[in-house]
N, C-alpha and C. Protein backbone atom coordinates (compact mmCIF):
# COMPACT_ATOMS: atom_id res chain seq x y z
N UNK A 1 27.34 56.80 -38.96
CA UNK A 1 28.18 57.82 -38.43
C UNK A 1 28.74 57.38 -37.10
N UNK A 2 29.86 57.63 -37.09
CA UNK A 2 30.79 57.52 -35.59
C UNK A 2 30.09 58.31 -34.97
N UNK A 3 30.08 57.45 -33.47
CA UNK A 3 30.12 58.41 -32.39
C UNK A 3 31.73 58.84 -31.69
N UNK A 4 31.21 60.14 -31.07
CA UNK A 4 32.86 60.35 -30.11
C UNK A 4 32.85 59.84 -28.97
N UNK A 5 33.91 59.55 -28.41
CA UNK A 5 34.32 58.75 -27.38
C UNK A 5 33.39 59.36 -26.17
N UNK A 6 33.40 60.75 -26.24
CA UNK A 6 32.75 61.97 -25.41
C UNK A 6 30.78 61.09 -25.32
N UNK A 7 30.49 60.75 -26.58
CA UNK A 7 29.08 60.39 -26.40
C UNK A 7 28.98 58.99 -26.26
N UNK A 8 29.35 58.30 -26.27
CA UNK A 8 29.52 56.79 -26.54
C UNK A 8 29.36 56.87 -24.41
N UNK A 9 30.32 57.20 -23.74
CA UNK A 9 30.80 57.76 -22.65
C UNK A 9 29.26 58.04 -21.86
N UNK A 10 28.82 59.30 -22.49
CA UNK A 10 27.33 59.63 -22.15
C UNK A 10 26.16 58.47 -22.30
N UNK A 11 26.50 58.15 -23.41
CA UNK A 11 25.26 57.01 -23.71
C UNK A 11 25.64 55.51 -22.68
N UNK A 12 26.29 55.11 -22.76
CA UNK A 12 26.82 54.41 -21.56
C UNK A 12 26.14 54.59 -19.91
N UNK A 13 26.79 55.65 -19.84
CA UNK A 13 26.34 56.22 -17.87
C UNK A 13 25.10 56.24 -18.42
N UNK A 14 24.13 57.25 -19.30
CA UNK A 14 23.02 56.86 -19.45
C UNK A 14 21.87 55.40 -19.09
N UNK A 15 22.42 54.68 -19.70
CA UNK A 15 22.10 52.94 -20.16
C UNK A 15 21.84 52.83 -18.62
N UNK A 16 22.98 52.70 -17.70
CA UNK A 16 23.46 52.48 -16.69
C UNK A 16 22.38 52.74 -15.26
N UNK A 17 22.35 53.93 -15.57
CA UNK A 17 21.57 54.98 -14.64
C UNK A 17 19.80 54.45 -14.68
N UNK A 18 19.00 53.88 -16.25
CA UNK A 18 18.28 54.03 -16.47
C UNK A 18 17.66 52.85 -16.40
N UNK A 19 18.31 51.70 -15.49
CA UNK A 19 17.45 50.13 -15.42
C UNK A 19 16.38 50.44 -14.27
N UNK A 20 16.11 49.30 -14.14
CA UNK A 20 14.99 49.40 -13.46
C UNK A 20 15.47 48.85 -12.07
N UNK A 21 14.97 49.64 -10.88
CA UNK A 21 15.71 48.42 -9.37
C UNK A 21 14.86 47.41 -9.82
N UNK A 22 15.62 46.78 -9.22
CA UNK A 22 15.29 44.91 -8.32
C UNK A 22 15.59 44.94 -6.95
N UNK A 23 14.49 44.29 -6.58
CA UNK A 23 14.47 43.71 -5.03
C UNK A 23 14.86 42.16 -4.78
N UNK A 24 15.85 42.02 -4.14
CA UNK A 24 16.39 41.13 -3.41
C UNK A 24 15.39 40.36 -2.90
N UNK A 25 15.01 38.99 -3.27
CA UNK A 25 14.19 38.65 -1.87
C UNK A 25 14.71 37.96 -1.33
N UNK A 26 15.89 37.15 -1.88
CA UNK A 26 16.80 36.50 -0.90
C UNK A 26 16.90 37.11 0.50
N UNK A 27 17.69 37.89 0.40
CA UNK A 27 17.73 39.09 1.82
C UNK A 27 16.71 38.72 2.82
N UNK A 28 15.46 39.55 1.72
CA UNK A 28 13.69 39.89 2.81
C UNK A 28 13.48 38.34 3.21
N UNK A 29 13.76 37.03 2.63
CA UNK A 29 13.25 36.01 3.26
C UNK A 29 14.28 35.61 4.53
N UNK A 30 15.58 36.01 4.36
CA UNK A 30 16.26 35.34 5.55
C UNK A 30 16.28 36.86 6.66
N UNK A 31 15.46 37.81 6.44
CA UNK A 31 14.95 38.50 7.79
C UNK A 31 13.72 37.89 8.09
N UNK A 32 12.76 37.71 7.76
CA UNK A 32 11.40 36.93 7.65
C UNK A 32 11.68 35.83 8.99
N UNK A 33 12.61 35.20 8.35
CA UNK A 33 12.81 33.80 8.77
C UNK A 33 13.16 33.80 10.01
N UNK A 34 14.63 34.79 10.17
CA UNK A 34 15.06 34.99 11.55
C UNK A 34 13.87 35.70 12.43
N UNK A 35 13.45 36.68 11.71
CA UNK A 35 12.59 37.16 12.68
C UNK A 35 11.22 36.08 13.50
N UNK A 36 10.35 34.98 11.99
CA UNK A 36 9.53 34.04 12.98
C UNK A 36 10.10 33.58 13.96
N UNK A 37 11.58 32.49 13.92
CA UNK A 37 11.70 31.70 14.76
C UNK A 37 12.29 32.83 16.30
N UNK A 38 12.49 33.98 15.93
CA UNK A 38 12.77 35.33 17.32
C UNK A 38 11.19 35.02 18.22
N UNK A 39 10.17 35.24 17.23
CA UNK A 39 9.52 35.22 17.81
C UNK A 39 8.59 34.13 17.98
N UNK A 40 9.06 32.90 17.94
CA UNK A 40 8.63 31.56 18.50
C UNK A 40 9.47 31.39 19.57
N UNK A 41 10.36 31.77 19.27
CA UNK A 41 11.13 31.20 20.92
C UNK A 41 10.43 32.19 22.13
N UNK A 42 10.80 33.32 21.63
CA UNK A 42 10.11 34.32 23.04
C UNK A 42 8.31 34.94 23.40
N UNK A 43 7.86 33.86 22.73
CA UNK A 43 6.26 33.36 22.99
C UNK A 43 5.92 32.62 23.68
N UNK A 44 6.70 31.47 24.39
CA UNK A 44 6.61 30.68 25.35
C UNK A 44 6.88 31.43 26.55
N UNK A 45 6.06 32.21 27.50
CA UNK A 45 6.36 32.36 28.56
C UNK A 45 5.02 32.03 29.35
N UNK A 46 4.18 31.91 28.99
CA UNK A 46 2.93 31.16 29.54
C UNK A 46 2.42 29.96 29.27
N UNK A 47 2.44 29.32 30.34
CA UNK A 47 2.10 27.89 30.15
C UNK A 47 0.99 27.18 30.35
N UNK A 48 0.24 26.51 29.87
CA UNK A 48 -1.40 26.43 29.93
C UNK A 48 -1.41 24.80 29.57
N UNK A 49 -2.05 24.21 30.71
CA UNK A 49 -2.65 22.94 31.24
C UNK A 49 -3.59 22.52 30.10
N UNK A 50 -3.11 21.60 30.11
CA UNK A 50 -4.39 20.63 28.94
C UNK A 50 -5.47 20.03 29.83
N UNK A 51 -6.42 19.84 29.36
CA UNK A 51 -7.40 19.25 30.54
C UNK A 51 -8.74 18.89 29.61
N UNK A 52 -9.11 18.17 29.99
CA UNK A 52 -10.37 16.98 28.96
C UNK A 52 -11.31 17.53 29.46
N UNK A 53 -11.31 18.06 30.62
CA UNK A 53 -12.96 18.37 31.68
C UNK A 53 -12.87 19.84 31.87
N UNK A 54 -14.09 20.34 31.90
CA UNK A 54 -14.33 21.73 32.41
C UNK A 54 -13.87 21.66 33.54
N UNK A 55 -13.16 22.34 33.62
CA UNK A 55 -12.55 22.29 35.56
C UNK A 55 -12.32 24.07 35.71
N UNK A 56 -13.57 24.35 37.14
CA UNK A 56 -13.79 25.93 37.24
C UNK A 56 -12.56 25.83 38.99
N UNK A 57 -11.36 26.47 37.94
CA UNK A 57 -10.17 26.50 39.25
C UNK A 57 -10.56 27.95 39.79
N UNK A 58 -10.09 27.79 41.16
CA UNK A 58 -10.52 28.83 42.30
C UNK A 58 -9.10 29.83 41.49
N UNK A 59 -9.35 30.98 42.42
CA UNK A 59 -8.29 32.45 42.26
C UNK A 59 -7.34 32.30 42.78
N UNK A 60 -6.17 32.86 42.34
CA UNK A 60 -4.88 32.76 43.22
C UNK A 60 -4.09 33.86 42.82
N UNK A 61 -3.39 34.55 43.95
CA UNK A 61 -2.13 36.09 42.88
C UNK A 61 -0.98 35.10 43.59
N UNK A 62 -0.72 34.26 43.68
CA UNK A 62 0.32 33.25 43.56
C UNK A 62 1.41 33.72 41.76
N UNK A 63 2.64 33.63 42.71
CA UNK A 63 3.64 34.18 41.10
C UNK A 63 4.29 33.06 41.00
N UNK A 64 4.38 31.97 41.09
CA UNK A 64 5.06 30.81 40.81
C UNK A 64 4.77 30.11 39.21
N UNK A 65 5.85 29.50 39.15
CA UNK A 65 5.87 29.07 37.89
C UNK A 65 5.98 27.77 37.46
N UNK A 66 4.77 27.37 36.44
CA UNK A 66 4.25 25.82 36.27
C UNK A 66 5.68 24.93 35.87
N UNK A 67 5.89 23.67 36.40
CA UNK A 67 6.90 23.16 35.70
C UNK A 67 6.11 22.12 34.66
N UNK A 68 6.85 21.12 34.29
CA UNK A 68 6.31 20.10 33.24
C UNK A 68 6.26 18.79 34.30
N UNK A 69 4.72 18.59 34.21
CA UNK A 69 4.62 18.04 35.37
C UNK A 69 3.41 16.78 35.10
N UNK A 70 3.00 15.82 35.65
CA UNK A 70 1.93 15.04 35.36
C UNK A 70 0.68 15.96 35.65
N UNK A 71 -0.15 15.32 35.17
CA UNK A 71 -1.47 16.48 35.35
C UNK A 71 -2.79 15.40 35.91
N UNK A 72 -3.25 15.58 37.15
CA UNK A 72 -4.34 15.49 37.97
C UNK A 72 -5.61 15.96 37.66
N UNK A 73 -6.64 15.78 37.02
CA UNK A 73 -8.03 16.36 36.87
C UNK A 73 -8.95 15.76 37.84
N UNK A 74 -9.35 16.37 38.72
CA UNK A 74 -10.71 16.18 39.90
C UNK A 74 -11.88 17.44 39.13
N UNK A 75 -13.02 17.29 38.56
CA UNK A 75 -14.08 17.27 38.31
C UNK A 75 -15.01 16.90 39.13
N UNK A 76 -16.33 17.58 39.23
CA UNK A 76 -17.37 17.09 39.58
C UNK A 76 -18.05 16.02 39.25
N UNK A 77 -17.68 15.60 38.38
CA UNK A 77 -17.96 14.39 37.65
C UNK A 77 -17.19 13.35 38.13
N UNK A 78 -15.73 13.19 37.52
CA UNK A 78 -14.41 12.18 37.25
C UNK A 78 -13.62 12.47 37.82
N UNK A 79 -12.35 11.81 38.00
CA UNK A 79 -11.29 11.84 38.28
C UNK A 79 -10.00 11.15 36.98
N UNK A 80 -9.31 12.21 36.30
CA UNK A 80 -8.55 12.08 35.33
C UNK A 80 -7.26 11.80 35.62
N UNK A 81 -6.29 10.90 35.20
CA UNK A 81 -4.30 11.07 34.99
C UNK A 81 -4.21 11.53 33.30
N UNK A 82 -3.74 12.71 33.40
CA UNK A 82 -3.34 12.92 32.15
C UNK A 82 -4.86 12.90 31.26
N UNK A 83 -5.18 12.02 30.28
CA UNK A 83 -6.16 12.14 29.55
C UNK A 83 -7.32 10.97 30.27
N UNK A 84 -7.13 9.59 30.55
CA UNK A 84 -7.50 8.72 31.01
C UNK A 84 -8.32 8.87 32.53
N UNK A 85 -9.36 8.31 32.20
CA UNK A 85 -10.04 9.01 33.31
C UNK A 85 -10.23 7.61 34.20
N UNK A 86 -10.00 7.07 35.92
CA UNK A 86 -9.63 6.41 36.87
C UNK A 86 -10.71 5.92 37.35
N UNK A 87 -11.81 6.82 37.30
CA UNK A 87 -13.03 7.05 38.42
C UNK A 87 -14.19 8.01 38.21
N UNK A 88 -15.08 7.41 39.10
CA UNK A 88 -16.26 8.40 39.21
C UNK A 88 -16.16 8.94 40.64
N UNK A 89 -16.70 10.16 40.88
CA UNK A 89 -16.15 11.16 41.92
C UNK A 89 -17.26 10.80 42.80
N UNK A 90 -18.61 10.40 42.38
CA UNK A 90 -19.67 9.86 43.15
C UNK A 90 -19.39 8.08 43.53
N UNK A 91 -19.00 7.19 43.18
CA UNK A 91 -18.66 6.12 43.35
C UNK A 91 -17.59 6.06 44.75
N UNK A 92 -16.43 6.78 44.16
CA UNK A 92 -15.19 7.29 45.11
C UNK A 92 -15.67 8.23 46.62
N UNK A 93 -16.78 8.74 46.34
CA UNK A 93 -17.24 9.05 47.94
C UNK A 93 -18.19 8.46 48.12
N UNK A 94 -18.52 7.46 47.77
CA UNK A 94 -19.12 6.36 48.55
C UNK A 94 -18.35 5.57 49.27
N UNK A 95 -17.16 5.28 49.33
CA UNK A 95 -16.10 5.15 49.89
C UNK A 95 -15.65 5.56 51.05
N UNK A 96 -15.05 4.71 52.02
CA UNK A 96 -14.64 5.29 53.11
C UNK A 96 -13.03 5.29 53.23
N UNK A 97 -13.04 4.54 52.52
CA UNK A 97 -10.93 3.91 52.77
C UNK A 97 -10.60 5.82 51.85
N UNK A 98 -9.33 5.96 52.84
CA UNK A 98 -8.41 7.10 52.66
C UNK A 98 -8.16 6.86 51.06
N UNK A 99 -7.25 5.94 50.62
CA UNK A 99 -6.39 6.01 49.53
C UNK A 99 -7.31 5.39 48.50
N UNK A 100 -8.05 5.62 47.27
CA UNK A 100 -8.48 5.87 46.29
C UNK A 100 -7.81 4.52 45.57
N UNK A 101 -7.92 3.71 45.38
CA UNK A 101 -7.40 2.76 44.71
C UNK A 101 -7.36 2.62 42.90
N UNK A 102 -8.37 2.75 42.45
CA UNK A 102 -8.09 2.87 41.13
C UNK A 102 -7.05 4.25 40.59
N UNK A 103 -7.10 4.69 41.57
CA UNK A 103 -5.93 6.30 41.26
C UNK A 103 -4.55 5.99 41.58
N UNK A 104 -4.68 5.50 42.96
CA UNK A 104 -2.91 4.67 43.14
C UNK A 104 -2.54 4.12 42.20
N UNK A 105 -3.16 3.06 41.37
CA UNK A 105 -2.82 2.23 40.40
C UNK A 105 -2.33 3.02 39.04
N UNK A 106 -3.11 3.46 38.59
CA UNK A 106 -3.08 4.46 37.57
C UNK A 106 -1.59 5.11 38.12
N UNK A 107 -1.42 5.88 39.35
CA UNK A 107 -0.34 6.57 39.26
C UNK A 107 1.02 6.20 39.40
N UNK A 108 1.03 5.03 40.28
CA UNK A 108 2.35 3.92 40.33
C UNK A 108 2.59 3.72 38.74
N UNK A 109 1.45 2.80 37.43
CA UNK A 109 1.61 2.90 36.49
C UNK A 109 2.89 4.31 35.84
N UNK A 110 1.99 5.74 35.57
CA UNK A 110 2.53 6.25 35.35
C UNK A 110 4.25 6.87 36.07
N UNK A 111 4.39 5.99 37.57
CA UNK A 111 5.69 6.81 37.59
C UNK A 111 6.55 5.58 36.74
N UNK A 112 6.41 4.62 36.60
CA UNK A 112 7.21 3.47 36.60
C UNK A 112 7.46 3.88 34.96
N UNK A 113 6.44 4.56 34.22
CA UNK A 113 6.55 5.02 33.09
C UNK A 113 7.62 5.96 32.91
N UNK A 114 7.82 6.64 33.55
CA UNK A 114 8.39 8.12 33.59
C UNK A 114 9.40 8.09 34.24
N UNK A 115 10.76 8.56 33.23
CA UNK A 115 12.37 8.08 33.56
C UNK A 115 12.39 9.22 34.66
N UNK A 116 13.21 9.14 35.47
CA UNK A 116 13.68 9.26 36.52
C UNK A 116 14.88 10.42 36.04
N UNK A 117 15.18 11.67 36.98
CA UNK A 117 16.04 12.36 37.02
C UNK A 117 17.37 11.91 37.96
N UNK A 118 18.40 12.47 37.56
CA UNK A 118 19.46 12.03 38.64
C UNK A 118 19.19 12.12 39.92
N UNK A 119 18.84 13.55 40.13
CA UNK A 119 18.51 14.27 41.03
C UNK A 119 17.25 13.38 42.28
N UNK A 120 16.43 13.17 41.17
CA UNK A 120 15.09 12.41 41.94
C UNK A 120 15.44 10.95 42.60
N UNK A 121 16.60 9.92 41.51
CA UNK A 121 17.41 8.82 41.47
C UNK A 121 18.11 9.27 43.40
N UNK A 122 18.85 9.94 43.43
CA UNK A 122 19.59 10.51 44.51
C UNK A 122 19.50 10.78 46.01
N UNK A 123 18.37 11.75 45.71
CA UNK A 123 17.42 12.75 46.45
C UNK A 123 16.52 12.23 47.22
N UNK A 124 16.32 11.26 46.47
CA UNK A 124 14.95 9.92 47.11
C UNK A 124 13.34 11.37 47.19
N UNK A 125 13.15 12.05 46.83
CA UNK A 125 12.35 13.33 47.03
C UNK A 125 11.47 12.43 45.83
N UNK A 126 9.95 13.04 46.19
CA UNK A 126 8.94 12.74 45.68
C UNK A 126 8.87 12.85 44.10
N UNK A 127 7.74 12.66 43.38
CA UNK A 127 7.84 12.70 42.04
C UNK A 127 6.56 13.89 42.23
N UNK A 128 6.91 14.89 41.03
CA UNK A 128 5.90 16.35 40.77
C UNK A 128 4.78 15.83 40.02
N UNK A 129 3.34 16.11 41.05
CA UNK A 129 2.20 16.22 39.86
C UNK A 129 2.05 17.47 40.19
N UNK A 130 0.64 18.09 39.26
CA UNK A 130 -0.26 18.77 39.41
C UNK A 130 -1.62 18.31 39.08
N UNK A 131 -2.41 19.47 40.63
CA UNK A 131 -3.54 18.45 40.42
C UNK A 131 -4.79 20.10 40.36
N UNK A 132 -5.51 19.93 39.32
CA UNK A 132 -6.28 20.80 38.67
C UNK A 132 -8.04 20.43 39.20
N UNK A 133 -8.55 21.11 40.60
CA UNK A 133 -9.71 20.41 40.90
C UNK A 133 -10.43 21.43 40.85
N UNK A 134 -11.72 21.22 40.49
CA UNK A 134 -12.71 22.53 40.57
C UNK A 134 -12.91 23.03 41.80
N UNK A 135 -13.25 24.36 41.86
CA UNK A 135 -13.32 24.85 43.30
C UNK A 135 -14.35 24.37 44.18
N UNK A 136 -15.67 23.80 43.68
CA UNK A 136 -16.68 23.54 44.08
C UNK A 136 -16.81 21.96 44.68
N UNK A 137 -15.73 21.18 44.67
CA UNK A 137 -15.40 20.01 45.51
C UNK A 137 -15.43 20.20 46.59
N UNK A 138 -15.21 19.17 47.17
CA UNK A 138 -15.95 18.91 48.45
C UNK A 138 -13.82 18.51 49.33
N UNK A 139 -13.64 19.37 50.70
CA UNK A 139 -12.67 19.43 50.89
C UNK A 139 -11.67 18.10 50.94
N UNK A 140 -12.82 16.80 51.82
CA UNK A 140 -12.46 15.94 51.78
C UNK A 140 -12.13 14.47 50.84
N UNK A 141 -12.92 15.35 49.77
CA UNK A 141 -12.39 14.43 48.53
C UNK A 141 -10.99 14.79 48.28
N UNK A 142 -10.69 15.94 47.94
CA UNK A 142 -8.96 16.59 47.75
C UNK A 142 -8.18 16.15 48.33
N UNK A 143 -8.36 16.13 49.83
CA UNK A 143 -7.72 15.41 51.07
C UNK A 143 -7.46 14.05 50.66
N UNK A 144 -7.97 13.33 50.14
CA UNK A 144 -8.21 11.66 49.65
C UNK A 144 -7.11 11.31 48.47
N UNK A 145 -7.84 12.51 47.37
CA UNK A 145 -6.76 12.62 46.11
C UNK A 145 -5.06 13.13 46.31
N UNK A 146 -4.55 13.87 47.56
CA UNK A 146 -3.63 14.00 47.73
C UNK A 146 -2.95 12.85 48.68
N UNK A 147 -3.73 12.28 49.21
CA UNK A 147 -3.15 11.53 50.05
C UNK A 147 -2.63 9.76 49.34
N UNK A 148 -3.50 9.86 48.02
CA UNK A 148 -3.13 9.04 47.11
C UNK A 148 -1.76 9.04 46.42
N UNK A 149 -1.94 10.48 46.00
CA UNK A 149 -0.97 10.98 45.06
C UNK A 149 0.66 10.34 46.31
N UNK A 150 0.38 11.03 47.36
CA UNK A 150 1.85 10.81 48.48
C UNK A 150 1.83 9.05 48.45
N UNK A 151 0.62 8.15 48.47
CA UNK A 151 0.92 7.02 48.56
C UNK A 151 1.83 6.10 47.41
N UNK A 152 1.63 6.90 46.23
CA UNK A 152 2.07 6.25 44.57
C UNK A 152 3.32 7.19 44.33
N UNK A 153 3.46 7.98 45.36
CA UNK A 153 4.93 8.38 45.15
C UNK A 153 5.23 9.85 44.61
N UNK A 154 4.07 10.41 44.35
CA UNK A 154 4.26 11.78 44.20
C UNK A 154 3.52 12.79 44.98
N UNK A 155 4.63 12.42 46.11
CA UNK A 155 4.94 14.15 46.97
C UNK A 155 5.25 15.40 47.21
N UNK A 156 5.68 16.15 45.54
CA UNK A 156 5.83 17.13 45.25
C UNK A 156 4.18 17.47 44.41
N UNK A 157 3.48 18.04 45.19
CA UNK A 157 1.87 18.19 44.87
C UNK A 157 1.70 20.02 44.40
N UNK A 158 1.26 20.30 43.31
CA UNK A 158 0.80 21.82 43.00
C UNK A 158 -0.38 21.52 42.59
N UNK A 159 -1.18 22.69 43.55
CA UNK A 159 -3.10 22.62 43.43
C UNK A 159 -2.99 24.08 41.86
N UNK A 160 -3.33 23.79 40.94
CA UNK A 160 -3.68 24.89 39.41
C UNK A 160 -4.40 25.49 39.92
N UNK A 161 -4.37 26.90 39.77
CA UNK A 161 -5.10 27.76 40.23
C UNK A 161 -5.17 29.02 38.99
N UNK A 162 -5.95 29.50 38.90
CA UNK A 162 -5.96 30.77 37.91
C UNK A 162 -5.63 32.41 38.81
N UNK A 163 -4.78 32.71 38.14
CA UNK A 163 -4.09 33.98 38.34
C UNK A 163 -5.33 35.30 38.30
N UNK A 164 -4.95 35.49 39.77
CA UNK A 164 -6.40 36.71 39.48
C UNK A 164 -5.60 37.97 39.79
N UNK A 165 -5.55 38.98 38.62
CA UNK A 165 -5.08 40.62 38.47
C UNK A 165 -5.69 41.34 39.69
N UNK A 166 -4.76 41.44 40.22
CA UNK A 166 -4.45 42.44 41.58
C UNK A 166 -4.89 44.00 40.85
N UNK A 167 -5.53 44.49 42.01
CA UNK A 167 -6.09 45.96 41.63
C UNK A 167 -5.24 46.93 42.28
N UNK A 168 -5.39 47.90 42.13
CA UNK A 168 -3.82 49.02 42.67
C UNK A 168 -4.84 48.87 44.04
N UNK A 169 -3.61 49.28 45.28
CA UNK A 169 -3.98 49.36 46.60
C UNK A 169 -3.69 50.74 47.00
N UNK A 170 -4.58 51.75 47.22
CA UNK A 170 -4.28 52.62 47.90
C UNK A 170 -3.51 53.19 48.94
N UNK A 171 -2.02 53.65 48.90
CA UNK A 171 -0.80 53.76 50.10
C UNK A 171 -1.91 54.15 51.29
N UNK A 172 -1.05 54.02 52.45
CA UNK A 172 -2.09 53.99 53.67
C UNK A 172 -0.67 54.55 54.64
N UNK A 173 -0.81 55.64 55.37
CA UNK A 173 -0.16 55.54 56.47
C UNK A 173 1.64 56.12 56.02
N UNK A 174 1.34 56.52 54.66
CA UNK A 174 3.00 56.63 54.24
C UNK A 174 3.56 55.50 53.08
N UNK A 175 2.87 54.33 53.07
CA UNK A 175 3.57 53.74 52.35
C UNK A 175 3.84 53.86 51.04
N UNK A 176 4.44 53.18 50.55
CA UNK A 176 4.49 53.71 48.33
C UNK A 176 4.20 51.94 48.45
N UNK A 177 3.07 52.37 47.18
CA UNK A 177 2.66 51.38 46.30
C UNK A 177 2.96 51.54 45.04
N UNK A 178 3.44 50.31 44.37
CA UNK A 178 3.69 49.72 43.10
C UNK A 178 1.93 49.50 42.26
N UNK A 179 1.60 50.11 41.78
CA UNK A 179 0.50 49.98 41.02
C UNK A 179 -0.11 48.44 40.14
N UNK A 180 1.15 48.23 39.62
CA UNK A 180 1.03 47.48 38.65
C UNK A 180 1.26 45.82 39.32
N UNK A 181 1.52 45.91 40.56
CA UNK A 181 1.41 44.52 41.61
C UNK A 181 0.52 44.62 42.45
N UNK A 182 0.49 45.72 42.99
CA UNK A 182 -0.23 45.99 44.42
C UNK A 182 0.77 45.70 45.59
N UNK A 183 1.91 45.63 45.53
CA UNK A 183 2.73 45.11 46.70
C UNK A 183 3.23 46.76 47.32
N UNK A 184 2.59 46.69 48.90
CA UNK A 184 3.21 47.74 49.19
C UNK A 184 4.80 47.92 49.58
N UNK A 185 5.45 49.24 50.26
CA UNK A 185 6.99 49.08 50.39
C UNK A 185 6.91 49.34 51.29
């Protein structure tokens, strides 16, 4: 039996109406995607020192910000460039001479390694370490290790320090305090 155009019409939109959804995942993977690398880029805002040795750094509410820099380890133990360790920290104060010799060496090494900026080329200005020493050293060893560092050419010196959370300061006298720094106005 024929159908009429009238049901054929119905049965049709019917058909139509009555599949099943589908989900796209094309779509859901290229939000996925954009969204990890969103949030790989804006995860880097803290920057954290590699270091071979337990090194217990003193407190600091210092707001400055680490650059990419050679890295200095003074230990109670050793004395580190980067991973490679120079010295013994008991040997080295047995010592009387200022400049640290197996450390000069080591660090001349590494600048001669390490290309040169225009700026630095120019500027004639020191080359950047950082130097990461436990708090429990002895003043005049530091004194020794920096005075090395200025001899091998890097005079732009940052002592690592760990960031210690400021507690709210009670206004005094009128002032307004910022809670969340402690800096009064």
């Amino acid at each position: 039996m024929k159908q009429s155009a009238k049901a054929r019409r119905h049965n049709r939109h019917y058909r139509r109406h009555k599949k099943v959804g589908g989900l796209n995942l094309v779509s859901l993977m290229d939000i996925f995607t954009i969204l990890v690398f969103f949030l790989m880029v804006n995860s880097s805002d803290v920057k954290v020192l590699e270091t071979t040795a337990k090194v217990d750094l003193p407190l600091s509410i210092s707001e400055g910000e680490l650059g990419e820099t050679l890295t200095l380890s003074v230990t109670p133990e050793q004395i580190a460039v980067g991973n490679r360790v120079v010295g013994r920290v008991s040997a080295i104060q047995e010592s009387s001479e200022l400049i640290i010799e197996p450390l000069r060496k080591e660090l001349r090494y590494q600048a001669e390694r390490r290309p040169r900026t225009a700026e630095e080329q120019a500027g004639g200005e020191g080359l950047p370490i950082t130097v990461l020493a436990d708090k429990s050293l002895d003043y005049s060893l530091l004194k020794r290790v920096m005075a090395t560092c200025v001899d091998a050419g890097y005079s732009r010196i940052s002592l690592a320090t760990q960031r210690e959370l400021m507690q709210a300061v009670e206004p005094q006298d009128g002032q307004t305090t910022d809670a969340g720094t402690g800096v009064s106005g």
